[in-house]
N, C-alpha and C. Protein backbone atom coordinates (compact mmCIF):
# COMPACT_ATOMS: atom_id res chain seq x y z
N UNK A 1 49.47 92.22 -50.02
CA UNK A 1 50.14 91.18 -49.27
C UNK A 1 49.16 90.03 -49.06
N UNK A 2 49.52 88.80 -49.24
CA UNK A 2 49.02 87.82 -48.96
C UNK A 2 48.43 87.61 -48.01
N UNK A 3 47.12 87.02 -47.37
CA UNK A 3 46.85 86.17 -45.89
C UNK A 3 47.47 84.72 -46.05
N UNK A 4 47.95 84.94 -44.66
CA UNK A 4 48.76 83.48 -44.61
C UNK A 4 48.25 82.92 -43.62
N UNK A 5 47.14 83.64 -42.58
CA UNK A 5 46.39 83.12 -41.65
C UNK A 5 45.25 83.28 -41.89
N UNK A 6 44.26 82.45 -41.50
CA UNK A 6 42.73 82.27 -42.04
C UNK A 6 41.93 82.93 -41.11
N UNK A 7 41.77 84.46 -40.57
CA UNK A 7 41.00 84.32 -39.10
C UNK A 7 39.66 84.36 -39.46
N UNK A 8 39.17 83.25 -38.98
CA UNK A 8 37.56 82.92 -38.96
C UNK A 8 36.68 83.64 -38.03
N UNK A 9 37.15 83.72 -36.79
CA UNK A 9 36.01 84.84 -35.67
C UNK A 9 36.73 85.23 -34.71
N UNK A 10 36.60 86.61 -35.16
CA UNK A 10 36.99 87.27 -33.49
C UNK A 10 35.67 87.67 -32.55
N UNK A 11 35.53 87.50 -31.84
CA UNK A 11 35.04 88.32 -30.48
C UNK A 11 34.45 89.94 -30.94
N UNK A 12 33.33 90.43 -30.57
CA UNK A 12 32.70 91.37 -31.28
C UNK A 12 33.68 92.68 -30.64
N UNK A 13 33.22 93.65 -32.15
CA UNK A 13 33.57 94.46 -31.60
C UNK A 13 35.74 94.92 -31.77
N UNK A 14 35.81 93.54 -32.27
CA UNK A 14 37.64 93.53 -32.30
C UNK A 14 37.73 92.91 -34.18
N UNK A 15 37.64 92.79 -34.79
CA UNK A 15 37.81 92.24 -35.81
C UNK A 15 38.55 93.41 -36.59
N UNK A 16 38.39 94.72 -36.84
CA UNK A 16 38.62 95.78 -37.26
C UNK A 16 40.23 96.05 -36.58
N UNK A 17 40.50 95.60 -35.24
CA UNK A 17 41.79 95.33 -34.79
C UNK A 17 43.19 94.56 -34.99
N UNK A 18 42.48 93.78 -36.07
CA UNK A 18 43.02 92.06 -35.86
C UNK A 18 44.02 92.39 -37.59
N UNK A 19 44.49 92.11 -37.44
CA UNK A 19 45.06 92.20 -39.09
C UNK A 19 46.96 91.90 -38.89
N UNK A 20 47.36 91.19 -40.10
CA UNK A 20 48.64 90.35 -40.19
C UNK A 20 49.64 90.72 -41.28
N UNK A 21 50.68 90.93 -40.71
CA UNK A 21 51.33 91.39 -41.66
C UNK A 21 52.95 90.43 -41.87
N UNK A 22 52.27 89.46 -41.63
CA UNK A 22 53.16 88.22 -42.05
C UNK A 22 53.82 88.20 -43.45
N UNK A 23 55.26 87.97 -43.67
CA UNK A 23 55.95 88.77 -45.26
C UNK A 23 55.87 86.55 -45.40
N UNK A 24 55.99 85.57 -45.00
CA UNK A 24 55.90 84.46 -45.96
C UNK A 24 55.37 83.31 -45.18
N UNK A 25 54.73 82.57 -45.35
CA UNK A 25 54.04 81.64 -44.59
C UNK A 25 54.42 80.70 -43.89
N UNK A 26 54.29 81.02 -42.67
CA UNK A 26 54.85 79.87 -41.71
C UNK A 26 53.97 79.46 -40.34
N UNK A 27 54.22 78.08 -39.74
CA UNK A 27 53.75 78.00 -38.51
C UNK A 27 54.30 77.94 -37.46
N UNK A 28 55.32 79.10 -37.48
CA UNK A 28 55.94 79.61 -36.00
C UNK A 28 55.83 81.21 -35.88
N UNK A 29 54.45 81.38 -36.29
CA UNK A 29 54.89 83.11 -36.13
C UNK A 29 54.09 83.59 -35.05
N UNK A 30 54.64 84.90 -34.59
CA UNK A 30 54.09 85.20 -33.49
C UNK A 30 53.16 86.50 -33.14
N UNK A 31 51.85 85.81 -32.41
CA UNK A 31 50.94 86.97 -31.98
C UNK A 31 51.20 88.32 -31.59
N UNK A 32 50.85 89.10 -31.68
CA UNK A 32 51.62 90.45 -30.73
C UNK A 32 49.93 91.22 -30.68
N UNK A 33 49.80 90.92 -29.38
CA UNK A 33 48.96 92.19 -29.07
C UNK A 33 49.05 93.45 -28.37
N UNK A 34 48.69 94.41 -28.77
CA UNK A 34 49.82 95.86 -28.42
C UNK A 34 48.18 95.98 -27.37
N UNK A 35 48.94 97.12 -27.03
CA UNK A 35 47.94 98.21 -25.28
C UNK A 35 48.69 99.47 -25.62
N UNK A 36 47.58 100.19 -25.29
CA UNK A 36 48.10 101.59 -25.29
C UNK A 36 48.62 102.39 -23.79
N UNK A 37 48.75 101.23 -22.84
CA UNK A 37 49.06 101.40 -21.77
C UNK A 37 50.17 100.54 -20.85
N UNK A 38 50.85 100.79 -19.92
CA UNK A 38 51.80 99.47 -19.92
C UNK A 38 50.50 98.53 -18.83
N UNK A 39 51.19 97.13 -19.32
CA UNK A 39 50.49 96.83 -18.39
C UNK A 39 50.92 96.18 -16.95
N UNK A 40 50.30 95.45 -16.38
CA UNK A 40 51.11 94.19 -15.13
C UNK A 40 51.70 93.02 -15.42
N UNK A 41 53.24 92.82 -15.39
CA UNK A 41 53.56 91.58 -16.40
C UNK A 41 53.25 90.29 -15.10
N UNK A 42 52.66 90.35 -13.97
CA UNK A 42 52.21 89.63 -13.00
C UNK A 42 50.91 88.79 -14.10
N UNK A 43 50.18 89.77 -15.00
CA UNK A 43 49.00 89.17 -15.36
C UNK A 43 49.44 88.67 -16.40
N UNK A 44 50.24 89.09 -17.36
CA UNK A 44 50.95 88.39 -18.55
C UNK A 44 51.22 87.05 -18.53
N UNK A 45 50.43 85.86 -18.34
CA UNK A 45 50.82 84.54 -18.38
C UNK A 45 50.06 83.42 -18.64
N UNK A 46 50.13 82.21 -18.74
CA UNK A 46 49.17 81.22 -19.96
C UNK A 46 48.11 80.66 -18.93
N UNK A 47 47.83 81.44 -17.67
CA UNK A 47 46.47 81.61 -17.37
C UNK A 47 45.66 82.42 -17.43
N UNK A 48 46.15 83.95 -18.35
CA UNK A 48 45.35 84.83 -18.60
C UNK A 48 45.28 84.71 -20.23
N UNK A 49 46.39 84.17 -21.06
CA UNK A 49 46.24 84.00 -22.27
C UNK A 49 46.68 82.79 -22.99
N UNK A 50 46.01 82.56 -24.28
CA UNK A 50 46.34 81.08 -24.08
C UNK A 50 45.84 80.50 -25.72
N UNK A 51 46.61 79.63 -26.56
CA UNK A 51 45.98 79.30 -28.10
C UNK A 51 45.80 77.51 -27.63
N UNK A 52 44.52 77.26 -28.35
CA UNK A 52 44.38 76.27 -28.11
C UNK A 52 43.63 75.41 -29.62
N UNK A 53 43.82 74.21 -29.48
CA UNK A 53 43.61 73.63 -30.98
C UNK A 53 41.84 73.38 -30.76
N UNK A 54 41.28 72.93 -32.47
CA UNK A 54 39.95 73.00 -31.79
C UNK A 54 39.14 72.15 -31.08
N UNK A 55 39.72 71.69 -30.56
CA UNK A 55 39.44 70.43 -29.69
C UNK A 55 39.12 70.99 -28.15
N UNK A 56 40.21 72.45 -27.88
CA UNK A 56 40.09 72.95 -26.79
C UNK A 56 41.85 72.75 -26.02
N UNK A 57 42.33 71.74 -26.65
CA UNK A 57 43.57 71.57 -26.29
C UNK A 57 44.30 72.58 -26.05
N UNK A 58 44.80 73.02 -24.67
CA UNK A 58 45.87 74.04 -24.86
C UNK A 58 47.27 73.37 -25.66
N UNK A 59 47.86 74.62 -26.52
CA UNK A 59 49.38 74.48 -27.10
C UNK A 59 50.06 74.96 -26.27
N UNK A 60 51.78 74.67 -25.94
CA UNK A 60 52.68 74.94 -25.71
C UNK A 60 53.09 76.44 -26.17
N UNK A 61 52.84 77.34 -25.07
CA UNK A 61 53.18 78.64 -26.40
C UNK A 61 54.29 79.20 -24.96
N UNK A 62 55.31 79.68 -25.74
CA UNK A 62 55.88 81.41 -24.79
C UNK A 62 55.30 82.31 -24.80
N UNK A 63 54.80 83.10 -23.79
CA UNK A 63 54.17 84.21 -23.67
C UNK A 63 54.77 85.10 -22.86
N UNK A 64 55.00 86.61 -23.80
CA UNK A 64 55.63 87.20 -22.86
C UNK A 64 55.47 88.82 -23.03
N UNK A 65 55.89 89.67 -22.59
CA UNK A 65 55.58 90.91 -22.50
C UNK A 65 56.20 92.04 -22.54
N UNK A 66 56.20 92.67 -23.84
CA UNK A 66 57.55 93.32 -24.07
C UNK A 66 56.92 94.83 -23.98
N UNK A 67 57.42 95.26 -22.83
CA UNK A 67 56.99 96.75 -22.19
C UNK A 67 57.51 97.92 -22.87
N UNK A 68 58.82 97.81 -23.70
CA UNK A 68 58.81 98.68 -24.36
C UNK A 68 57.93 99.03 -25.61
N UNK A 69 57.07 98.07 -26.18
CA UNK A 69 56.52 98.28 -27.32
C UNK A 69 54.57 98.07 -26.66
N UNK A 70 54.76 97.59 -25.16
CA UNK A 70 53.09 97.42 -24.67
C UNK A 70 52.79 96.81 -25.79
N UNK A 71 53.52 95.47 -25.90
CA UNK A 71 52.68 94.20 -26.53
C UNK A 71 52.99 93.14 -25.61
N UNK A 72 52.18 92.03 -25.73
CA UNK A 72 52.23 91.18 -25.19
C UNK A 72 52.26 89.89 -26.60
N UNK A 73 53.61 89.32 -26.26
CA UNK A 73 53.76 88.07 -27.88
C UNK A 73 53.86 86.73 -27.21
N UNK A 74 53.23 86.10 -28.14
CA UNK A 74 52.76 84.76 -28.01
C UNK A 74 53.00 84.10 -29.02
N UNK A 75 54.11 83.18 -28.80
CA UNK A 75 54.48 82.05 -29.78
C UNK A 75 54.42 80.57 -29.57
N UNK A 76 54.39 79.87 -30.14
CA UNK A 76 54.23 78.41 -30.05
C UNK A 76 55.66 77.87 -29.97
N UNK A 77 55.79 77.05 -28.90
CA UNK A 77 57.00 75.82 -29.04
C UNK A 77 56.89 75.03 -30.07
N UNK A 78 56.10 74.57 -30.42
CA UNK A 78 55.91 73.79 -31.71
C UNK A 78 54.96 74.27 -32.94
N UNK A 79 55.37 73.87 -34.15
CA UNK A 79 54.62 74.73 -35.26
C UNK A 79 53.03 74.71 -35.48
N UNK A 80 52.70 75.89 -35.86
CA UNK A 80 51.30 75.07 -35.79
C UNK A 80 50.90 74.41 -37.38
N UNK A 81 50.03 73.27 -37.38
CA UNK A 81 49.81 72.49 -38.03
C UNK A 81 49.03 73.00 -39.41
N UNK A 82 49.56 72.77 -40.49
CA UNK A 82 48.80 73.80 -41.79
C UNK A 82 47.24 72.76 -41.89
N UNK A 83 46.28 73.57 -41.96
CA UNK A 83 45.19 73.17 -42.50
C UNK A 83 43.98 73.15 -40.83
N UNK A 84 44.86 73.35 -39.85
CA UNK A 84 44.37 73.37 -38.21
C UNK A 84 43.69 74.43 -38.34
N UNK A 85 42.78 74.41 -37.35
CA UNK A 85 41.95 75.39 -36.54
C UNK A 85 42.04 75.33 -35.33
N UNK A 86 42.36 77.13 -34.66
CA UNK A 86 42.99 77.43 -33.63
C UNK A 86 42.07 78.12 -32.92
N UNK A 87 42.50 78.63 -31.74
CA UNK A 87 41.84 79.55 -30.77
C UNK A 87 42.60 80.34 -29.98
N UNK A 88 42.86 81.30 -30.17
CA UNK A 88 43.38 82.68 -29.35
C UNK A 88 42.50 83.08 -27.92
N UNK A 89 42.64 82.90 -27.09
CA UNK A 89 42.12 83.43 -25.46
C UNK A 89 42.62 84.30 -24.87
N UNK A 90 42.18 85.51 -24.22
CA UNK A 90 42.34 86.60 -23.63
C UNK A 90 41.66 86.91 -22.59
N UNK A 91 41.77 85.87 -21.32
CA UNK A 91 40.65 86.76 -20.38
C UNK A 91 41.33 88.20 -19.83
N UNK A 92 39.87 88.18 -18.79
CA UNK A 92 39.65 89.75 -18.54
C UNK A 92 40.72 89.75 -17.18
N UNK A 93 41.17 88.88 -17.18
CA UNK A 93 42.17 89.18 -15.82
C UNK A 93 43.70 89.91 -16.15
N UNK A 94 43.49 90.21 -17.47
CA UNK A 94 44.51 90.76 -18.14
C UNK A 94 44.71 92.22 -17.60
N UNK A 95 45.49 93.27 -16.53
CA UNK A 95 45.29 94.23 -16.62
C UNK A 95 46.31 95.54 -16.48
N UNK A 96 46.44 96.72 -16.24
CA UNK A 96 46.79 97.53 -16.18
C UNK A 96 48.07 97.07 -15.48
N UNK A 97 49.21 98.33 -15.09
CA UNK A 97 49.81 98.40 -14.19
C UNK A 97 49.21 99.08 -12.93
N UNK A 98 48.12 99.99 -13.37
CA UNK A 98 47.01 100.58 -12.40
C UNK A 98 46.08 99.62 -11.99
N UNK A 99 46.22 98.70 -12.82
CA UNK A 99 45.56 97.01 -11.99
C UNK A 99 43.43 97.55 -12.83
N UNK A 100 43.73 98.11 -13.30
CA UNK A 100 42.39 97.98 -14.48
C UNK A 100 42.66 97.26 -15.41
N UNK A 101 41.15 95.87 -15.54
CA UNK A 101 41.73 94.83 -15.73
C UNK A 101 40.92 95.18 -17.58
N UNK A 102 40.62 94.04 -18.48
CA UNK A 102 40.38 94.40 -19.80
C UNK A 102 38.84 94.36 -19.92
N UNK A 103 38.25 95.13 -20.34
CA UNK A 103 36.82 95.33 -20.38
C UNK A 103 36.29 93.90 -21.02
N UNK A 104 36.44 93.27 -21.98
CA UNK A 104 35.93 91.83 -22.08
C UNK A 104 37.12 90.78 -22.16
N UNK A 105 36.48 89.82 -22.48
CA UNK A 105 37.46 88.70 -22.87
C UNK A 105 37.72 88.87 -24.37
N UNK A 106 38.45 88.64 -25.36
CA UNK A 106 38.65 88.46 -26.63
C UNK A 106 39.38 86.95 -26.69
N UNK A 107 38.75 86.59 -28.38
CA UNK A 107 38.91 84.90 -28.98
C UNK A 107 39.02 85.54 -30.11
N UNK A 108 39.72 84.79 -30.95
CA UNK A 108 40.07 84.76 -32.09
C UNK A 108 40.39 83.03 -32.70
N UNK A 109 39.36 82.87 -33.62
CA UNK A 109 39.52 82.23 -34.51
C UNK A 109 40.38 81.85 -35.30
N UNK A 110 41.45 81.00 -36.23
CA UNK A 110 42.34 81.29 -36.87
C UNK A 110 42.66 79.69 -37.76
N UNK A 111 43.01 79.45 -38.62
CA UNK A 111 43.56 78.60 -39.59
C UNK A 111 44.91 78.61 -40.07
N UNK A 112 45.45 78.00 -40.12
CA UNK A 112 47.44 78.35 -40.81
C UNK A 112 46.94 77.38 -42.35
């Protein structure tokens, strides 16, 4: 299968995590980061997570939290731009429903 996203750097330690299984290339597709636990959808929101262009600019994204599958998906209102460089944010305020929050922050790098 093709890469249709460019990821340039993740955050140590997560790269071995990170992988896309995008079937045709586009710039509306959406993040999904899974947990093996449910979590607090109180923390689920675009001050705990957040894509930003590389400028630092936050994007317009929906973020939201789908408890039956303990992912949390993140899409853009608007497409992202082919040939851009992006930034994926994850702080640590992200946490449990037991309120244990995420051992680091994770970034991810990325290109469309």
């Amino acid at each position: 299968m093709a890469n249709y996203v460019d990821i340039r750097n993740v955050s140590d330690g997560y790269i071995s995590k990170v992988r896309q299984d995008l079937k045709f290339k586009t710039g509306n597709f959406i993040w999904k980061i899974f947990f093996n636990i449910p979590l607090n959808p109180a923390t689920v929101n675009n001050q705990n997570l957040s894509v930003t262009d590389a400028a630092g600019k936050p994007l317009n994204t929906n973020i939201t939290y789908n408890s039956e599958l303990l992912a949390i998906e993140i899409s853009p209102k608007e497409a992202y731009v082919q040939g851009e460089t992006y930034f994926l944010h994850i702080n640590k305020l992200v946490e449990s429903k037991g309120g244990q929050r995420l051992k680091d922050e994770i970034s991810i790098e990325f290109a469309v």
